[in-house]
C-alpha atoms as a PDB file:
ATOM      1  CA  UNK A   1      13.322-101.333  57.594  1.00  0.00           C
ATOM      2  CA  UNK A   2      11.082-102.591  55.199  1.00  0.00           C
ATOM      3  CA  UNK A   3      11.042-102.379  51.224  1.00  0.00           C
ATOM      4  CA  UNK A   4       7.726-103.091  49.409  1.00  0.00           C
ATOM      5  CA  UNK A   5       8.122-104.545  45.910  1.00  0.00           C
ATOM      6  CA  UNK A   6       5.405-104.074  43.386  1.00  0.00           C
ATOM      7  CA  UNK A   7       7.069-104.917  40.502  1.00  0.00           C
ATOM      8  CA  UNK A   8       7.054-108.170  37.658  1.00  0.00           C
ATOM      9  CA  UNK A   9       4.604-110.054  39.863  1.00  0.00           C
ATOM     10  CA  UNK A  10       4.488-111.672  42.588  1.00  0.00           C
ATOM     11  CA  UNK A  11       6.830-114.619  41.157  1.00  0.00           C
ATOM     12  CA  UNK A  12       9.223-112.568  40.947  1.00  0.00           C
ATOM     13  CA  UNK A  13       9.785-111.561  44.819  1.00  0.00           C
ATOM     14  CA  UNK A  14      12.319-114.248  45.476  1.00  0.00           C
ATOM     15  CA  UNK A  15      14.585-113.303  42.661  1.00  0.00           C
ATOM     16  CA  UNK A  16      14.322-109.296  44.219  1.00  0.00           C
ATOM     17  CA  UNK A  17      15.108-110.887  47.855  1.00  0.00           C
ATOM     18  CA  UNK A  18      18.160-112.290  46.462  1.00  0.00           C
ATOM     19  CA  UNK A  19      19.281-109.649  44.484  1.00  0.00           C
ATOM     20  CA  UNK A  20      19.028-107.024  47.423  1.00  0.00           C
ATOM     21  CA  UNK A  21      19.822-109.390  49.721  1.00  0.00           C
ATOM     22  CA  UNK A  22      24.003-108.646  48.033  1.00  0.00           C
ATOM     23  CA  UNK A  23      23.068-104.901  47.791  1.00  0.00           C
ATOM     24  CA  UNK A  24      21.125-104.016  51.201  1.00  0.00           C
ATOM     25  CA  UNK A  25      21.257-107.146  53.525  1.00  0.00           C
ATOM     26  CA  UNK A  26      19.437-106.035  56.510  1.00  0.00           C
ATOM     27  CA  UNK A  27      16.633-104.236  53.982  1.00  0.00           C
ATOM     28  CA  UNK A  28      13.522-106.533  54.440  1.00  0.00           C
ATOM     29  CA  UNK A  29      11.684-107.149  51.282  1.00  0.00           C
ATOM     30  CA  UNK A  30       7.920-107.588  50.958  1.00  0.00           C
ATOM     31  CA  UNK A  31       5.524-108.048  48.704  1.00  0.00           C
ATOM     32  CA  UNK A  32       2.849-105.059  48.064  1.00  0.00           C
ATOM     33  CA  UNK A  33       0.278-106.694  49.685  1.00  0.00           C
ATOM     34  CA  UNK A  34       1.955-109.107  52.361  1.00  0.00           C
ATOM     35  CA  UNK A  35      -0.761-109.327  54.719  1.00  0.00           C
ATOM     36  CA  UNK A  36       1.922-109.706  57.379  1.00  0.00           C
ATOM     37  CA  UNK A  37       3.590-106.290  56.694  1.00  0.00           C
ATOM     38  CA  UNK A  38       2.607-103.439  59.624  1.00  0.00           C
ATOM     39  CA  UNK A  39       2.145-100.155  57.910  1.00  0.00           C
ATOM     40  CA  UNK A  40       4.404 -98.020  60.071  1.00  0.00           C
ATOM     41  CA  UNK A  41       7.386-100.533  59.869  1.00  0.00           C
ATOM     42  CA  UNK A  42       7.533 -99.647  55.685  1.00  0.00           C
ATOM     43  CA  UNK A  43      10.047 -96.995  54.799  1.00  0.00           C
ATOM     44  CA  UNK A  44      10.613 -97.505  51.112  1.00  0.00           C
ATOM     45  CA  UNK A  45       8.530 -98.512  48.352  1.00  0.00           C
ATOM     46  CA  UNK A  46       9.916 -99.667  44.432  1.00  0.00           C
ATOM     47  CA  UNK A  47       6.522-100.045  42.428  1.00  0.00           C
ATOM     48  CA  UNK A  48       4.408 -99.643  39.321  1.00  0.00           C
ATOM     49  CA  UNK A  49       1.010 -99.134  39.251  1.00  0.00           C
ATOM     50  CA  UNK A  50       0.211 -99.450  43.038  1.00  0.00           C
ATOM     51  CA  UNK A  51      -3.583 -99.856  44.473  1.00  0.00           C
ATOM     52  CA  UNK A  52      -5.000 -95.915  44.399  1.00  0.00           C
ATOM     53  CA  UNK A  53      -4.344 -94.811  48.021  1.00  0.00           C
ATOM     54  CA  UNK A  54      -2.970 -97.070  48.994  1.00  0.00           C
ATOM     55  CA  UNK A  55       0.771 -95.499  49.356  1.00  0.00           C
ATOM     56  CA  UNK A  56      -0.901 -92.844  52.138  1.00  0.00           C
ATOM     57  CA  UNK A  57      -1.279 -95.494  54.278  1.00  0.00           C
ATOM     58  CA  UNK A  58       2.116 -95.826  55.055  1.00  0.00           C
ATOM     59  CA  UNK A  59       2.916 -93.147  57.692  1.00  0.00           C
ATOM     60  CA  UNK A  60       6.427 -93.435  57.913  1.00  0.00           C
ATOM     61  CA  UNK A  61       7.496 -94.020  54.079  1.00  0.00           C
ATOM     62  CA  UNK A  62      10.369 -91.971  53.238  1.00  0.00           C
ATOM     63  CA  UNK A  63      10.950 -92.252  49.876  1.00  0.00           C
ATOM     64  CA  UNK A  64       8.835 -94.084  46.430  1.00  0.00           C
ATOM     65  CA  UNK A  65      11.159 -95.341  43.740  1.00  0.00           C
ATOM     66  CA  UNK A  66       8.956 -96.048  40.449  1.00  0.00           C
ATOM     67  CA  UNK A  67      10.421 -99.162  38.280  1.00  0.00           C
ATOM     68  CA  UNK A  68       9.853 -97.374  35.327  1.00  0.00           C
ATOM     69  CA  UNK A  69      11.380 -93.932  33.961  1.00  0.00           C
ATOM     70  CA  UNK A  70       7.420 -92.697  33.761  1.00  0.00           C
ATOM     71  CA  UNK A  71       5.678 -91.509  37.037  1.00  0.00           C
ATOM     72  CA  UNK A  72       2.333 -90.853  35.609  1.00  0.00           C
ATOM     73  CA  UNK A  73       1.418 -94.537  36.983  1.00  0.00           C
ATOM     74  CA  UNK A  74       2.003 -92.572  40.333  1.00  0.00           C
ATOM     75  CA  UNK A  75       0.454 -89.090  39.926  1.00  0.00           C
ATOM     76  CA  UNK A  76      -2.432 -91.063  38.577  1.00  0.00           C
ATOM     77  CA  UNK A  77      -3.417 -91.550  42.319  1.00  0.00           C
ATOM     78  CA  UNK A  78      -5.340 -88.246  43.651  1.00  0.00           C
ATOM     79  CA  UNK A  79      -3.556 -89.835  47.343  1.00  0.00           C
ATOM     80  CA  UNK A  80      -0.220 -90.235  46.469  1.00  0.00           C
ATOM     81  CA  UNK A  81       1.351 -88.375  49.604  1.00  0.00           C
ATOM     82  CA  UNK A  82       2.991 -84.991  48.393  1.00  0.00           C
ATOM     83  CA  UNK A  83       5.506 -85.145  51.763  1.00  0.00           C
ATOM     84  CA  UNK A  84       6.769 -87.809  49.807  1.00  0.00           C
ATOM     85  CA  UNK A  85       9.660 -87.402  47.603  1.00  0.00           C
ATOM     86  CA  UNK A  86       9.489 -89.994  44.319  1.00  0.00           C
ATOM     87  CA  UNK A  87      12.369 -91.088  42.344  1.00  0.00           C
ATOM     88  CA  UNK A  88      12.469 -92.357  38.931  1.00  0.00           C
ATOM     89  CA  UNK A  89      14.141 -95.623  37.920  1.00  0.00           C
ATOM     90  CA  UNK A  90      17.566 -93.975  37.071  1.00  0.00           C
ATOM     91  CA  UNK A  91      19.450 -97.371  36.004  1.00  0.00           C
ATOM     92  CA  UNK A  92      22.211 -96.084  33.009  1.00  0.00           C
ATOM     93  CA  UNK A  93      21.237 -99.389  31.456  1.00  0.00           C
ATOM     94  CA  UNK A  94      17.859 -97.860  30.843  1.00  0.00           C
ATOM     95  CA  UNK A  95      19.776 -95.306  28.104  1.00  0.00           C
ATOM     96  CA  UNK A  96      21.523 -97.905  26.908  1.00  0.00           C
ATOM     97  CA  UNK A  97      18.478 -99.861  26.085  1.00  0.00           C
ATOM     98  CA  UNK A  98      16.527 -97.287  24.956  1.00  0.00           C
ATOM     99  CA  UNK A  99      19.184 -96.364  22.113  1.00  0.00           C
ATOM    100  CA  UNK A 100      19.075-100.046  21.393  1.00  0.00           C
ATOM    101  CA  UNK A 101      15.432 -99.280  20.900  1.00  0.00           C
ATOM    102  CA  UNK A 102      15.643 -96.425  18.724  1.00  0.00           C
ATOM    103  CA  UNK A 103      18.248 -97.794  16.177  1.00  0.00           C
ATOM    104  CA  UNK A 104      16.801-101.180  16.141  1.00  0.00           C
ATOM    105  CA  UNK A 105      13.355 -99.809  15.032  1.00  0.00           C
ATOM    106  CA  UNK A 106      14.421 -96.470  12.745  1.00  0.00           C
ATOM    107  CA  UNK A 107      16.426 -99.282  10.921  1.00  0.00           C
ATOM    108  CA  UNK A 108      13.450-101.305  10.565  1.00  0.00           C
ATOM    109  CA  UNK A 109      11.738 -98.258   9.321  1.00  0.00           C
ATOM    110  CA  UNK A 110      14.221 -96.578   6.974  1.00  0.00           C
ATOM    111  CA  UNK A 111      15.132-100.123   5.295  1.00  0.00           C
ATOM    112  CA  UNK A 112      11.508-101.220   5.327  1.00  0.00           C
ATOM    113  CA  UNK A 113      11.268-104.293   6.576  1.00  0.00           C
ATOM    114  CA  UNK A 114       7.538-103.593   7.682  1.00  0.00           C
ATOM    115  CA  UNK A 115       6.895-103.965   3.912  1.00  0.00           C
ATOM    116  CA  UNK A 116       8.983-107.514   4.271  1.00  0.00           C
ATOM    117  CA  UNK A 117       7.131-108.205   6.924  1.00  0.00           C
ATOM    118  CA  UNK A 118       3.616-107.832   4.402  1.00  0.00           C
ATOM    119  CA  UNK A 119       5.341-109.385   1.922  1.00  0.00           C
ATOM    120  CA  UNK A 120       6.091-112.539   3.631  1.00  0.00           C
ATOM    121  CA  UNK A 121       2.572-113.458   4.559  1.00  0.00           C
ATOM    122  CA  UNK A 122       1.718-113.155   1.111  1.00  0.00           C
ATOM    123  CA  UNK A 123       4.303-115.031   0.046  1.00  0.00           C
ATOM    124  CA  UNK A 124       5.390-112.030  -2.118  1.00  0.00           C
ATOM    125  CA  UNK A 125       9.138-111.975  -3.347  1.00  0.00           C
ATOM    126  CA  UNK A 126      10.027-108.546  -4.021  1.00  0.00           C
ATOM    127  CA  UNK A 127      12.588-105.940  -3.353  1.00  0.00           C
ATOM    128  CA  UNK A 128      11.637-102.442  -1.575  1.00  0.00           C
ATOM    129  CA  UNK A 129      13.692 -99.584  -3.276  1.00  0.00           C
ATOM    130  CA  UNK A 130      15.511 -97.677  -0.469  1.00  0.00           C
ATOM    131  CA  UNK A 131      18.390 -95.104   0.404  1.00  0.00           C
ATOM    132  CA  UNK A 132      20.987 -94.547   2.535  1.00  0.00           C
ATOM    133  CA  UNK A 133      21.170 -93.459   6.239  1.00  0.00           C
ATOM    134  CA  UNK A 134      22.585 -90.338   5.254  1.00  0.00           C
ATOM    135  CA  UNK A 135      19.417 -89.528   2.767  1.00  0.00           C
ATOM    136  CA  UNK A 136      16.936 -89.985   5.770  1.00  0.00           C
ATOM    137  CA  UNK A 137      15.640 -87.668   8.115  1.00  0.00           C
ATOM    138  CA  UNK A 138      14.653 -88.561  12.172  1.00  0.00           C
ATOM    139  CA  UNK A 139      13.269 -86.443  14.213  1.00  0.00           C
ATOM    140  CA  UNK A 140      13.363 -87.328  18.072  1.00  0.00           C
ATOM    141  CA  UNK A 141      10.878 -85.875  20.031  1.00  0.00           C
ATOM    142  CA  UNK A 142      12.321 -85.435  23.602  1.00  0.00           C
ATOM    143  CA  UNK A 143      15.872 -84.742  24.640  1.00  0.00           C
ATOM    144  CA  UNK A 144      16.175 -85.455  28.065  1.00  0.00           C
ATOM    145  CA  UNK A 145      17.857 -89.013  29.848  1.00  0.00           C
ATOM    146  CA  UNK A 146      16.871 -91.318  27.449  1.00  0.00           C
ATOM    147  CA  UNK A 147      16.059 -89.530  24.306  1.00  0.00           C
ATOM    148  CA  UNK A 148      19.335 -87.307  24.155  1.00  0.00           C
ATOM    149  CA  UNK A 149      21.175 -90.544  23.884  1.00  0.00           C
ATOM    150  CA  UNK A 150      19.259 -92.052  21.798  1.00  0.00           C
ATOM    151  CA  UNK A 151      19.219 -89.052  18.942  1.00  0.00           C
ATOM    152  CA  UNK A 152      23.081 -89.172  19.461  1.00  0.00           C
ATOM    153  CA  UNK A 153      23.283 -92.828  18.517  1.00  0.00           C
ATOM    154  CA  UNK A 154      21.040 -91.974  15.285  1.00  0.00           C
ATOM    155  CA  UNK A 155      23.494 -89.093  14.806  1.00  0.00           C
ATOM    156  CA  UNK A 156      26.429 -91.550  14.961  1.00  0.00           C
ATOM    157  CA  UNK A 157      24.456 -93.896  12.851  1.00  0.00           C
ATOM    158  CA  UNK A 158      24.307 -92.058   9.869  1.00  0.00           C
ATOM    159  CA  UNK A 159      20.996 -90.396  10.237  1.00  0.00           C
ATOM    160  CA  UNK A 160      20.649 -86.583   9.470  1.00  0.00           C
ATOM    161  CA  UNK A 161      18.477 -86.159  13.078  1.00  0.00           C
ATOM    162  CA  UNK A 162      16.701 -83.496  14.381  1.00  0.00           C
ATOM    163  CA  UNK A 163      15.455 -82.825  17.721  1.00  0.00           C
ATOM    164  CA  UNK A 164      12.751 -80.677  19.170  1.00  0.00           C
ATOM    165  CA  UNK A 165      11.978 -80.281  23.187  1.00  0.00           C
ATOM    166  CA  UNK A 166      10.399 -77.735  25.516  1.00  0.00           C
ATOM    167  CA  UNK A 167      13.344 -75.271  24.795  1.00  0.00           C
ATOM    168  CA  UNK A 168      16.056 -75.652  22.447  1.00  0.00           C
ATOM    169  CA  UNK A 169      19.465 -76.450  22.616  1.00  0.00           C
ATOM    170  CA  UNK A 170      22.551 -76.980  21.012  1.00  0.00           C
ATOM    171  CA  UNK A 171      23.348 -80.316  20.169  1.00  0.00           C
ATOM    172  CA  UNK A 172      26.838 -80.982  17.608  1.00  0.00           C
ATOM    173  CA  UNK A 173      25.599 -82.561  14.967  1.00  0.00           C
ATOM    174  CA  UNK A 174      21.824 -82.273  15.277  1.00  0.00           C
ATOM    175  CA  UNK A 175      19.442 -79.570  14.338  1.00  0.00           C
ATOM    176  CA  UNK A 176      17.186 -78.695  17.042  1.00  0.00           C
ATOM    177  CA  UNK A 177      14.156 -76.951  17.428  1.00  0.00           C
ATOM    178  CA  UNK A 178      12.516 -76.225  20.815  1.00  0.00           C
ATOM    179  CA  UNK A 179       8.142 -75.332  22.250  1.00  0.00           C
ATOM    180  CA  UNK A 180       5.643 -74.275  20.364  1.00  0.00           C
ATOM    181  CA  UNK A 181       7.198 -72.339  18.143  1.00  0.00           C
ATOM    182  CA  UNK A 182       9.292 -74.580  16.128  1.00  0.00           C
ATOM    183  CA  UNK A 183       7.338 -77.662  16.354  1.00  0.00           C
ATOM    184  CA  UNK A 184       6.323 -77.516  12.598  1.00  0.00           C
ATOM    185  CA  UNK A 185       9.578 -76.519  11.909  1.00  0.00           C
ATOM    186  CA  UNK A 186      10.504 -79.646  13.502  1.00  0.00           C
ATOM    187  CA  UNK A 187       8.221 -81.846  11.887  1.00  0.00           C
ATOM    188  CA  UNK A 188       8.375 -80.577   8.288  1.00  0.00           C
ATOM    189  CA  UNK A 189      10.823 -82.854   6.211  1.00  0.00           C
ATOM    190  CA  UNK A 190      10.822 -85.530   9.499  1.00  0.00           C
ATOM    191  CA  UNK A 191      10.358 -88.914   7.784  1.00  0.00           C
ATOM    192  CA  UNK A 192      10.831 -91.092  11.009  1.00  0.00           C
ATOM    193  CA  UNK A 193       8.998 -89.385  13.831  1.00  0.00           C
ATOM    194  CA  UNK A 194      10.457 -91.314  17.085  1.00  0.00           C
ATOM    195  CA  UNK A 195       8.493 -89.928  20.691  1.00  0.00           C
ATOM    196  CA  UNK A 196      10.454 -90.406  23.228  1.00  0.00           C
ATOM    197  CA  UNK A 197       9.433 -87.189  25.311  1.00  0.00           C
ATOM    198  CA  UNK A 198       8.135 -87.344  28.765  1.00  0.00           C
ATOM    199  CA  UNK A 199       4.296 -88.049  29.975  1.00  0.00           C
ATOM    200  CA  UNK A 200       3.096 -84.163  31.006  1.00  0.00           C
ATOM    201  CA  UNK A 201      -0.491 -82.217  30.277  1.00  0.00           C
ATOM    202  CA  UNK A 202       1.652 -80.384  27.373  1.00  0.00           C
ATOM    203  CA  UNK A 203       2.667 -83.956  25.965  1.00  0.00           C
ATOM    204  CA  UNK A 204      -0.828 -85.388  26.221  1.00  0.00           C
ATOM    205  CA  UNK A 205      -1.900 -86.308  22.679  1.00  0.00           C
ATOM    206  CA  UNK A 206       1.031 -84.609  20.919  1.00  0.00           C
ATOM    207  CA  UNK A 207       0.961 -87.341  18.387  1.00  0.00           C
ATOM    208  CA  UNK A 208      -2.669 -86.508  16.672  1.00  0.00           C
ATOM    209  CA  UNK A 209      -3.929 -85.742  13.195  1.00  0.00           C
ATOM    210  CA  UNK A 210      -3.144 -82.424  13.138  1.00  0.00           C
ATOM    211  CA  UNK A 211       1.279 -83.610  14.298  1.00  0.00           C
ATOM    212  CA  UNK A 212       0.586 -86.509  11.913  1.00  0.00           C
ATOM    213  CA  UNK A 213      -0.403 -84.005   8.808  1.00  0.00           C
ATOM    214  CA  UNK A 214       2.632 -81.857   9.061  1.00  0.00           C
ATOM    215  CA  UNK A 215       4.789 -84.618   8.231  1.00  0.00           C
ATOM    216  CA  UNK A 216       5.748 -85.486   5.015  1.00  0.00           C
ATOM    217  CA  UNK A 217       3.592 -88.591   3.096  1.00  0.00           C
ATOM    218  CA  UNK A 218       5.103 -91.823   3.961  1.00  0.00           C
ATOM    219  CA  UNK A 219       6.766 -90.973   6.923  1.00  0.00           C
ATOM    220  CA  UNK A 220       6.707 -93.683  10.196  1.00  0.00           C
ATOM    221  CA  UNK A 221       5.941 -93.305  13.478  1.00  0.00           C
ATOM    222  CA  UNK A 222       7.665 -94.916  16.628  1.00  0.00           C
ATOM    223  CA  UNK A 223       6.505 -94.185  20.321  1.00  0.00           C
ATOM    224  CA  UNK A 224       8.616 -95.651  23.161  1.00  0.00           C
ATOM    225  CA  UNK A 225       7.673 -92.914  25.534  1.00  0.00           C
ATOM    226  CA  UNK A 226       4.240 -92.847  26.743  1.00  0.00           C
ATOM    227  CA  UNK A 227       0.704 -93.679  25.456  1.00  0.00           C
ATOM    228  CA  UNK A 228      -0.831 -90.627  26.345  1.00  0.00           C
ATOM    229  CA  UNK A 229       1.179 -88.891  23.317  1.00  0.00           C
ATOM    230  CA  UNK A 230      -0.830 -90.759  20.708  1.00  0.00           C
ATOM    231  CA  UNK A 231      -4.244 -90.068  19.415  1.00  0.00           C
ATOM    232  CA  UNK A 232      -4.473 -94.013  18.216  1.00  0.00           C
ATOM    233  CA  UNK A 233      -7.719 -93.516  16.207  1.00  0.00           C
ATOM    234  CA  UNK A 234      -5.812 -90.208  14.194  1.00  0.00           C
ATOM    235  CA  UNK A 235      -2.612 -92.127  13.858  1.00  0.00           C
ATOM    236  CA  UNK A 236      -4.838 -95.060  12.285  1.00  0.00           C
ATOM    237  CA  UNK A 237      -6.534 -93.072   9.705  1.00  0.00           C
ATOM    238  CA  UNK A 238      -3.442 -91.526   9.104  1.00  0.00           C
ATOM    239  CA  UNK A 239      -1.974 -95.209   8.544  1.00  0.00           C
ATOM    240  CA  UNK A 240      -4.793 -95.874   6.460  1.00  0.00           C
ATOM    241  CA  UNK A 241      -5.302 -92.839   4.214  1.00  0.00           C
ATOM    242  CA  UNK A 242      -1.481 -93.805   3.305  1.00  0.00           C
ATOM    243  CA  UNK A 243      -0.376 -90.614   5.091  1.00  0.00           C
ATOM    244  CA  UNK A 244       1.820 -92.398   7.179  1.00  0.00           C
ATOM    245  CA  UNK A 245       3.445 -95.568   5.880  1.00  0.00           C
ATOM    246  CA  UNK A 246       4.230 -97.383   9.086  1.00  0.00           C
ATOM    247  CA  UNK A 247       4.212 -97.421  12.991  1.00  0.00           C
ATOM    248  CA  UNK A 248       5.807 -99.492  15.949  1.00  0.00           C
ATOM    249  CA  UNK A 249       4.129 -98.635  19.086  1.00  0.00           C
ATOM    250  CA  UNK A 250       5.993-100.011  22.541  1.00  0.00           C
ATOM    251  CA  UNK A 251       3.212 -97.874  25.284  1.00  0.00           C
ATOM    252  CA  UNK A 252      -0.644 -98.033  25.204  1.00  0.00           C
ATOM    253  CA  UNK A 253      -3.237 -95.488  27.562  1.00  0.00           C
ATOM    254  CA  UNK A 254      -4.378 -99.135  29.028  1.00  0.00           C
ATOM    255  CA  UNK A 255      -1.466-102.279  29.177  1.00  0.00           C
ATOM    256  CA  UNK A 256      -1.498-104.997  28.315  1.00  0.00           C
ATOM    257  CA  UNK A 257      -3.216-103.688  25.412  1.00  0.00           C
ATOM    258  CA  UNK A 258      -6.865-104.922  25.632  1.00  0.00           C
ATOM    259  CA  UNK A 259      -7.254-107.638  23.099  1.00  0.00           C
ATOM    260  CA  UNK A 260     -10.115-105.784  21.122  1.00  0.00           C
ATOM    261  CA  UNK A 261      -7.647-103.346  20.651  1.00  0.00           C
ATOM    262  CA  UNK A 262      -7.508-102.395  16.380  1.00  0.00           C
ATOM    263  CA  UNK A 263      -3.687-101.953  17.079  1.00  0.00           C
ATOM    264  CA  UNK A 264      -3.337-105.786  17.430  1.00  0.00           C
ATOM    265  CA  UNK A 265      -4.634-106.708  13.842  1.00  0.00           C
ATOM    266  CA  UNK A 266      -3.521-103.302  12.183  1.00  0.00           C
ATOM    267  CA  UNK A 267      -1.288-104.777   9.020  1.00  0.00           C
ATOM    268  CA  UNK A 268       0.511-101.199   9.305  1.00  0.00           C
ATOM    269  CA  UNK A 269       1.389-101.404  13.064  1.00  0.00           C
ATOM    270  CA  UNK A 270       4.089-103.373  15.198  1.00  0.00           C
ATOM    271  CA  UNK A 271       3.491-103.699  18.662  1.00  0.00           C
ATOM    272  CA  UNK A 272       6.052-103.935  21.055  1.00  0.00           C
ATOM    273  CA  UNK A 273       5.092-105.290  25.077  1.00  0.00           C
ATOM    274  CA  UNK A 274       6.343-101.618  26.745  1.00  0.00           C
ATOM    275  CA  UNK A 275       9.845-103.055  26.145  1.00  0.00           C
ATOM    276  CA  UNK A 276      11.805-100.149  25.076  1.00  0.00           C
ATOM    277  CA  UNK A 277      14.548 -99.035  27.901  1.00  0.00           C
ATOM    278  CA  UNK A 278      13.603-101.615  30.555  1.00  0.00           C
ATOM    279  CA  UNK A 279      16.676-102.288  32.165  1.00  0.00           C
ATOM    280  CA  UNK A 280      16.687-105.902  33.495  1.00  0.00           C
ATOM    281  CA  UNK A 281      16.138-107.161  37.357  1.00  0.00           C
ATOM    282  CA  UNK A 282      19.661-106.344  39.040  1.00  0.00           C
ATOM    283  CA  UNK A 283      20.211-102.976  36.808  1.00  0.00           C
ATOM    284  CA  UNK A 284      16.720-101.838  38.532  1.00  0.00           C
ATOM    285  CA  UNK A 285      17.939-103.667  42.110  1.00  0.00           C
ATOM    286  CA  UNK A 286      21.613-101.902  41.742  1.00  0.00           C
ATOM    287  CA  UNK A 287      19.491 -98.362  41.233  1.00  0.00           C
ATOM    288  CA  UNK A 288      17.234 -98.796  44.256  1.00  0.00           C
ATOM    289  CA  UNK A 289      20.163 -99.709  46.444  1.00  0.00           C
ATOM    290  CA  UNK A 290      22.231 -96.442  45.416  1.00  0.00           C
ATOM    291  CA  UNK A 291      19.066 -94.645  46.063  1.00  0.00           C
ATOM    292  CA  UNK A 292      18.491 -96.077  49.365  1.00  0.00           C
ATOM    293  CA  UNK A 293      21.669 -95.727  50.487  1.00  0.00           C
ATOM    294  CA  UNK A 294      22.243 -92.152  48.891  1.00  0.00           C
ATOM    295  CA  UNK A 295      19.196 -90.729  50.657  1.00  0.00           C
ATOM    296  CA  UNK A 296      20.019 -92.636  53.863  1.00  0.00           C
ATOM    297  CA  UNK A 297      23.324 -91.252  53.996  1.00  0.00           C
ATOM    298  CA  UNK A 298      22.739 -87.401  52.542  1.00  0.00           C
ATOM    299  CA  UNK A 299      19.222 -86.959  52.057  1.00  0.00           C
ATOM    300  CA  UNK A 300      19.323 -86.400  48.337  1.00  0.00           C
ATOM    301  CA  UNK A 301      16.687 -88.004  45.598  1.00  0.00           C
ATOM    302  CA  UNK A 302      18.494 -89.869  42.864  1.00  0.00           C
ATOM    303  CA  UNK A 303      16.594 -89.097  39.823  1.00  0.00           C
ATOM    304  CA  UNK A 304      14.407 -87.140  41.945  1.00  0.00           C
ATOM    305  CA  UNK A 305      10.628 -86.343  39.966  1.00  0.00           C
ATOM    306  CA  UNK A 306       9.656 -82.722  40.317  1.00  0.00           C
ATOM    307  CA  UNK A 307       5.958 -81.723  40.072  1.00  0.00           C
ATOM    308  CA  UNK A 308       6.598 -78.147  38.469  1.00  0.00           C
ATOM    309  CA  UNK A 309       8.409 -79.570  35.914  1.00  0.00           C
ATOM    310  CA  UNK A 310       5.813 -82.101  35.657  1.00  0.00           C
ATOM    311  CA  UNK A 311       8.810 -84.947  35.001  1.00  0.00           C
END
């Protein structure tokens, strides 16, 4: 039984043989593109990104685990094989790391230490007036596996947080808001707008000038979802009219980002290498092996993706 690996390079293959070598011994792991693999001997596949068609080739495959939370690397290819079922990277380290995420940069944010950041390469010595957690408003877009935690933890932080997803629902201790209907609701008094909602056609471009306008001047953005939710050029004239005061960005449409990229140099912008809830090497390896197992034994998708839902 045979377990491709495209994920972290192809360096990183002998750290995944020994990792499920603990979990799974008799799975045999392969590289993507092991020239010595025979199609019909592969059964599972843990990837990002893979070649475009390249998954259909692989008659007897039985189940694709993405090493990310996001699928839309996989739906991307018009041949991914609907028989298929996919699951996504389920690791509870991936919450954990997320929330990490969220507090470390809404703190950055709310105590401004982007204007530090300025300040220091000019050599400027100079204190930024700010107020308490409990004076601040955060609005988390997305409260699903990652991004229900995560507004929680700002919740617990001291943050007055509000939350907005497809449909609403009650949350103690957080105002929520829920589709079309009460998304301005949602955004009007948000000062740190934090995306953390998941890649669908609804979602695409959420984050554009007209989003950007509803929220009050000086607010920040952070996106650790997906890079399809941000118009970048609206969210840079936005930075630049003064609009909005600030955003870290952790997911680009095209990664790496390209080095002509304007987010690189952009004074108002920190960029983050699609860091955000990526659980390390043997969270991801302990997740594949209870997925393995689990569907070997019962059938059932861990963290199974489902196409109506689009997530």
């Amino acid at each position: 039984m045979i377990l491709l690996v495209k994920t972290g390079g192809e360096a990183s293959l002998p750290e995944w043989r020994s990792l499920f070598a603990e979990l799974l011994p008799d799975l045999d792991v392969r590289w993507w593109d092991d020239p010595g693999v025979k199609p019909e001997e592969v059964a599972y596949a843990f990837l990002w990104a893979p070649d475009p068609g390249r998954l259909a080739t692989f008659h007897n495959l039985r189940l694709i685990i993405s090493s990310g939370a996001g699928i839309d690397h996989l739906t991307a290819d018009p041949h991914l094989p609907a028989h298929v079922p996919v699951a996504k990277m389920g690791a509870p380290e991936a919450a954990a790391r997320m929330r990490e995420f969220a507090l470390a940069t809404v703190f950055f944010h709310h105590r401004q230490f982007h204007a530090y950041v300025a300040n220091q390469r000019r050599k400027v010595w100079e204190e930024v007036e700010t107020t308490e957690a409990a004076n601040r408003t955060v609005g988390v877009m997305g409260l699903g596996s990652l991004g229900l935690p995560s507004a929680e933890a700002l919740r617990d932080a001291g943050f007055r947080v509000k939350g907005w997803g497809r449909t609403r629902r009650d949350i103690p201790g957080i105002q929520t808001f829920g589709g079309e209907a009460g998304f301005d609701a949602f955004l009007q008094g948000t000062e740190i707008l934090v995306c953390l909602l998941a890649a669908t056609p609804e979602t695409a471009g959420i984050v554009n000038a007209r989003t950007l306008a509803k929220l009050p001047r000086g607010a920040s953005v952070i996106n650790g979802a997906r890079g399809s939710h941000v118009v970048i050029e609206d969210l840079i004239a936005a930075l630049d009219s003064g609009h909005i005061e600030a955003a870290t960005l952790d997911v680009f449409e095209t990664e790496p980002l390209p080095q002509d990229s304007p987010v690189w140099t952009h004074p108002k912008i920190l960029v983050t290498p699609h860091i955000a809830s990526f659980p390390n090497r043997a969270a991801r390896a302990r997740f594949v092996a209870d997925a393995i197992r689990t569907f070997e034994a019962s059938g059932t998708v861990l963290n199974r993706y489902d196409p109506a839902r689009g997530y």
